[in-house]
PDB file of N, CA and C in Angstrom:
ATOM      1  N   UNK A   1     146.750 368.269  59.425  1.00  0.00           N
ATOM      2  CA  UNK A   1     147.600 367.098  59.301  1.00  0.00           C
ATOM      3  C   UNK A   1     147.393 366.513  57.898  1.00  0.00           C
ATOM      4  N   UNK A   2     148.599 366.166  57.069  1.00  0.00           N
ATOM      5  CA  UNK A   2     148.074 365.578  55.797  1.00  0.00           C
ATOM      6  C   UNK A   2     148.310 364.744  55.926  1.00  0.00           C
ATOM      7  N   UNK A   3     147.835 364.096  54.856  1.00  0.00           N
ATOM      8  CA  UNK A   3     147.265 362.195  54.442  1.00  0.00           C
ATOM      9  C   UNK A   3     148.761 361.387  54.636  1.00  0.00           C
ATOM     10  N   UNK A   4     149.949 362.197  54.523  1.00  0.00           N
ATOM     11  CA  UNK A   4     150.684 361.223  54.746  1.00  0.00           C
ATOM     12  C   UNK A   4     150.971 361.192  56.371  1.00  0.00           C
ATOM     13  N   UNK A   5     151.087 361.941  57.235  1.00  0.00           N
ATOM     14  CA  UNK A   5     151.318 361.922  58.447  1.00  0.00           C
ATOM     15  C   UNK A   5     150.439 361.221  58.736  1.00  0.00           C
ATOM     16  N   UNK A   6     149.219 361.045  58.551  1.00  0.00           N
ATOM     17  CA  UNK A   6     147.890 360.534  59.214  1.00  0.00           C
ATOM     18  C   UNK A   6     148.306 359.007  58.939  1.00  0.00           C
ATOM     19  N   UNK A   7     148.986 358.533  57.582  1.00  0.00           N
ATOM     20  CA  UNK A   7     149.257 356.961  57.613  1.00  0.00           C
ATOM     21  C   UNK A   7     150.536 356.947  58.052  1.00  0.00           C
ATOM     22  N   UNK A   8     151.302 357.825  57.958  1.00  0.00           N
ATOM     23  CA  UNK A   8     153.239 357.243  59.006  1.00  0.00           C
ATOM     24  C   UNK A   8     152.275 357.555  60.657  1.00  0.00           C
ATOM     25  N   UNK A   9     151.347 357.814  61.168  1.00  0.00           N
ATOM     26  CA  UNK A   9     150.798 357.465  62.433  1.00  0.00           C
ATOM     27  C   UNK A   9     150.353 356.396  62.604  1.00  0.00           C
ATOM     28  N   UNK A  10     149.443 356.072  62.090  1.00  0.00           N
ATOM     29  CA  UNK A  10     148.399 355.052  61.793  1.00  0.00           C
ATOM     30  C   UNK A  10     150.124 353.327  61.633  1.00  0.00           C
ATOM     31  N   UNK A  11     151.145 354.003  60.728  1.00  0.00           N
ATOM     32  CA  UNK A  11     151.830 352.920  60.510  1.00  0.00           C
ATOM     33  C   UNK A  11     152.524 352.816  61.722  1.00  0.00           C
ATOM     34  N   UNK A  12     153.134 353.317  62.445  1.00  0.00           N
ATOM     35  CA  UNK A  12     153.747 353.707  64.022  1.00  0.00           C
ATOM     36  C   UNK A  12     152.382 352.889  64.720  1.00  0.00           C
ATOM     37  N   UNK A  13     151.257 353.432  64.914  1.00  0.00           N
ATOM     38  CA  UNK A  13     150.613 352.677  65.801  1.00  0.00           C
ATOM     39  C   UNK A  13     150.626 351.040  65.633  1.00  0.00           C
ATOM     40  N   UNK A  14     150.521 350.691  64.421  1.00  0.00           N
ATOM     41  CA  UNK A  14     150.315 349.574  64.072  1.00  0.00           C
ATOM     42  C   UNK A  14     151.860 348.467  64.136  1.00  0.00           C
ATOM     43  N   UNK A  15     152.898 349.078  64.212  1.00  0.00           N
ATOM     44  CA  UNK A  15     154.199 348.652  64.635  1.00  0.00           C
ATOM     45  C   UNK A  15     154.247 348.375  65.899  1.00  0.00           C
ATOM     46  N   UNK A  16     154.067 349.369  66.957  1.00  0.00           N
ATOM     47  CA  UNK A  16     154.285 349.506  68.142  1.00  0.00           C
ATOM     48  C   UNK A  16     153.117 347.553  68.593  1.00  0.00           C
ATOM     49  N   UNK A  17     151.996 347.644  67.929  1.00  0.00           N
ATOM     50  CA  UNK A  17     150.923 346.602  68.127  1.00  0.00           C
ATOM     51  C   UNK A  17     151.725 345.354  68.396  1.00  0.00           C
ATOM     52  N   UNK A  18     151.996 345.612  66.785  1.00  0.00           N
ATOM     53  CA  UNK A  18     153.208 344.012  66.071  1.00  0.00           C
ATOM     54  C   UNK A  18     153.972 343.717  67.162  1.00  0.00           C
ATOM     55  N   UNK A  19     154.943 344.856  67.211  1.00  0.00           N
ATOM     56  CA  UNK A  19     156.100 344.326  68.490  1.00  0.00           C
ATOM     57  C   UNK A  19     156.053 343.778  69.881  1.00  0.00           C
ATOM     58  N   UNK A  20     154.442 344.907  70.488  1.00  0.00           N
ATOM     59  CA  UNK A  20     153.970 344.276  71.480  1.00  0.00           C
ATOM     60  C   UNK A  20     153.617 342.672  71.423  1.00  0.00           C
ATOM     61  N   UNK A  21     152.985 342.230  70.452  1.00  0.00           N
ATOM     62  CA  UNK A  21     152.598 340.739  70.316  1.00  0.00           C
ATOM     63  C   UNK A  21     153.712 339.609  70.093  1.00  0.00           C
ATOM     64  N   UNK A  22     154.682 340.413  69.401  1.00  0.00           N
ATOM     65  CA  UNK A  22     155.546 339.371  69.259  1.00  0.00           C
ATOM     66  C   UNK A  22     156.493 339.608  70.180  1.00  0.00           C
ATOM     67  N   UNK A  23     156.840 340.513  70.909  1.00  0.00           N
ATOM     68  CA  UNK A  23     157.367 339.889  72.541  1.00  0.00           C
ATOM     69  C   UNK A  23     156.525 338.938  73.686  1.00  0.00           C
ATOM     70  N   UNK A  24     155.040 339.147  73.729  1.00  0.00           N
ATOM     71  CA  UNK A  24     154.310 338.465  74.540  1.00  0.00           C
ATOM     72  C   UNK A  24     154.241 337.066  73.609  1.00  0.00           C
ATOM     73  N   UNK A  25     154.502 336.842  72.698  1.00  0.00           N
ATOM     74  CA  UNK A  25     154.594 335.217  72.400  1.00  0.00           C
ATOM     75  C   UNK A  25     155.638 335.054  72.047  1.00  0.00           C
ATOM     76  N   UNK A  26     156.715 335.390  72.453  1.00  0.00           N
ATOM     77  CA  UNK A  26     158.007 334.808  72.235  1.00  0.00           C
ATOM     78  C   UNK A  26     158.264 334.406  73.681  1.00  0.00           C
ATOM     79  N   UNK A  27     157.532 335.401  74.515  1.00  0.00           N
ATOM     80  CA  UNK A  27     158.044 335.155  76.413  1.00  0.00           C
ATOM     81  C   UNK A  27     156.810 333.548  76.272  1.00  0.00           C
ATOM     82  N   UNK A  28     156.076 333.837  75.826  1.00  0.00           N
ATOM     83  CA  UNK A  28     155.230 332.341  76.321  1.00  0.00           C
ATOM     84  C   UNK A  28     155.710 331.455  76.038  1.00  0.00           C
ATOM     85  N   UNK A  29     156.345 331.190  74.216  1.00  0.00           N
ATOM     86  CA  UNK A  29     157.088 330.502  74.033  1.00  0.00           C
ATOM     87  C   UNK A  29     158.726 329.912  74.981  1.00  0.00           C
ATOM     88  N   UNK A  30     158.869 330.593  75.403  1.00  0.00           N
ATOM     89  CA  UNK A  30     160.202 330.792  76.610  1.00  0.00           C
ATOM     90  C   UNK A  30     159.488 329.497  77.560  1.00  0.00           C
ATOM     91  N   UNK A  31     158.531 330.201  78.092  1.00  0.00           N
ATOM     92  CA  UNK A  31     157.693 329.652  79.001  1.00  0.00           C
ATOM     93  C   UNK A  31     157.804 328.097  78.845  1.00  0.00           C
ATOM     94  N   UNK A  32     157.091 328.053  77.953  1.00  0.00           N
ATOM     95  CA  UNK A  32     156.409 326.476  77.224  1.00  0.00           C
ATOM     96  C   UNK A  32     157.939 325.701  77.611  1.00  0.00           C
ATOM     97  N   UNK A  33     158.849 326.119  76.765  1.00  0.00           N
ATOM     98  CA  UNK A  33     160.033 325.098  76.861  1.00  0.00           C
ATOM     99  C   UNK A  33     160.721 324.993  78.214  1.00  0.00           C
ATOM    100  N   UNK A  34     160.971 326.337  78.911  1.00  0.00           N
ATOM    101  CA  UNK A  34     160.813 325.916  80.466  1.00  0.00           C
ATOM    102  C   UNK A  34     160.108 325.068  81.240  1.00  0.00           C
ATOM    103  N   UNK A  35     159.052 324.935  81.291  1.00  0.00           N
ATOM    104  CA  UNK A  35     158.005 323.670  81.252  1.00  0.00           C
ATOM    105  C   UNK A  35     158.345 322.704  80.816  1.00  0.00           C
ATOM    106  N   UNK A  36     158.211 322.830  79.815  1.00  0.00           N
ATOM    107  CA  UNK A  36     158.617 320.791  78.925  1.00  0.00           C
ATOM    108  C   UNK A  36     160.236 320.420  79.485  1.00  0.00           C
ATOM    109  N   UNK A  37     161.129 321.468  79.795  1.00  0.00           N
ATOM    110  CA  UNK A  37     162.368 321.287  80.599  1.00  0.00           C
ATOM    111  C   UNK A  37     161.874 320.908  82.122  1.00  0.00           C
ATOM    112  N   UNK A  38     161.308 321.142  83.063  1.00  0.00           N
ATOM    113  CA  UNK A  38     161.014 320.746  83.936  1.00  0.00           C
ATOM    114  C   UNK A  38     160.139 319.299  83.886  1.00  0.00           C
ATOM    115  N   UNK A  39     159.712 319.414  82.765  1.00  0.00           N
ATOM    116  CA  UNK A  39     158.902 317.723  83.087  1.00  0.00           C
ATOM    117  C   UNK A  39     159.798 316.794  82.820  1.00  0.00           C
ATOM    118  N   UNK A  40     160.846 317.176  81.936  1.00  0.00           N
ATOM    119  CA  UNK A  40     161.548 316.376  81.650  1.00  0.00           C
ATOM    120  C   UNK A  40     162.521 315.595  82.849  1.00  0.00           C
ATOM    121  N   UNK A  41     162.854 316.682  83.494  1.00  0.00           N
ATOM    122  CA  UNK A  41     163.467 316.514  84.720  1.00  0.00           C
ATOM    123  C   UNK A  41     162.903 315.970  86.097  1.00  0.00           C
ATOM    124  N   UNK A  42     161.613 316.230  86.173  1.00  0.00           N
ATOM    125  CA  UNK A  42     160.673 315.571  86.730  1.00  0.00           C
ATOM    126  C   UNK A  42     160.521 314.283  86.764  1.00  0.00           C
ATOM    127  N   UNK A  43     160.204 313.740  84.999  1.00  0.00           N
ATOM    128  CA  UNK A  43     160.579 312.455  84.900  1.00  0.00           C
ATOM    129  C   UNK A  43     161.584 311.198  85.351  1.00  0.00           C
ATOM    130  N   UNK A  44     162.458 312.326  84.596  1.00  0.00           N
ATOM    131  CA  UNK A  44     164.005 311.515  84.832  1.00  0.00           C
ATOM    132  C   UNK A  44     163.997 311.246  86.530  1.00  0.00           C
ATOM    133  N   UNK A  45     163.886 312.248  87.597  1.00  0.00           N
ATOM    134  CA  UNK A  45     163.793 311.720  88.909  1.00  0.00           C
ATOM    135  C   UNK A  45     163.426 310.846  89.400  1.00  0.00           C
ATOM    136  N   UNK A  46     162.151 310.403  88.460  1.00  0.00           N
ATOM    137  CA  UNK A  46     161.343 309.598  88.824  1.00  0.00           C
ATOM    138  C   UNK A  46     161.953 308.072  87.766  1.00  0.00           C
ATOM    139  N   UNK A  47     163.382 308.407  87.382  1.00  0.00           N
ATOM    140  CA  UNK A  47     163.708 306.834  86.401  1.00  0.00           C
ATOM    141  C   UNK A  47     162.751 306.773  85.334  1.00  0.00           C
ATOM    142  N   UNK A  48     162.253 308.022  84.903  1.00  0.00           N
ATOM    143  CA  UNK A  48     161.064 307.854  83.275  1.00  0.00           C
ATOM    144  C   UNK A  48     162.472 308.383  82.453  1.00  0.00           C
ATOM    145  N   UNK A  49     161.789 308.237  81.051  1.00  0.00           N
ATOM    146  CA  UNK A  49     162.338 308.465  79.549  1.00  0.00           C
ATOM    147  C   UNK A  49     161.977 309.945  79.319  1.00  0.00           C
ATOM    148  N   UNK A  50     162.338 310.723  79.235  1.00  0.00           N
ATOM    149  CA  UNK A  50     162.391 312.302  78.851  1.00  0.00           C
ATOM    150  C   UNK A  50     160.985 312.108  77.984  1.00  0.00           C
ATOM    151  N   UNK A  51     159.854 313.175  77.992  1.00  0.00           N
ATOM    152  CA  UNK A  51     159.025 312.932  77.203  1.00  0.00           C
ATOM    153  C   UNK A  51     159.095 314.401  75.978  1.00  0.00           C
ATOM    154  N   UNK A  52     159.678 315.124  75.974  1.00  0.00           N
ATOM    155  CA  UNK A  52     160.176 316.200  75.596  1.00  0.00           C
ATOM    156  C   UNK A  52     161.636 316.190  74.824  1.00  0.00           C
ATOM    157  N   UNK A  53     161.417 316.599  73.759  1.00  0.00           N
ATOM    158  CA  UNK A  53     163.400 316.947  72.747  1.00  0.00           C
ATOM    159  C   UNK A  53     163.673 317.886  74.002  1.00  0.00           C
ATOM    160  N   UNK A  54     165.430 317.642  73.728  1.00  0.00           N
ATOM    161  CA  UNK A  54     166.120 318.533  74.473  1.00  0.00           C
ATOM    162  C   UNK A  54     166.028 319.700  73.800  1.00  0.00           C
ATOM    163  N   UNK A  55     165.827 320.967  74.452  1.00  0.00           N
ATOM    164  CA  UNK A  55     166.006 322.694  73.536  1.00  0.00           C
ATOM    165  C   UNK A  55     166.875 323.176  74.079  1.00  0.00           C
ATOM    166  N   UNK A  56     168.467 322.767  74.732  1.00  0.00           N
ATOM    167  CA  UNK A  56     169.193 323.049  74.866  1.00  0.00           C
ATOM    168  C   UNK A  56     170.174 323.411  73.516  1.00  0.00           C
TER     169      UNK A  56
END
């Protein structure tokens, strides 16, 4: 195997990493504002002031 295959592997592995991470914190991020959308709504039921911006 030569030196360049060994780093277009090495660069493939290290992509595949990246992408994995930045789907698992983009879904958390999802998350989070689903949340702060539910408290918000929570609130309001309860006659409170939204404590959260809208991310609509």
């Amino acid at each position: 195997m030569t030196e360049y295959m060994k780093a277009e592997e090495k660069l493939k592995k290290r992509m595949n990493e990246l992408e994995t991470f930045y789907r698992t914190t983009l879904g958390r991020e999802e998350r989070v504002i689903e949340l702060k959308q539910e408290v918000n709504q929570l609130l309001e039921q309860l006659g409170k002031n939204k404590k959260y911006r809208d991310y609509s």
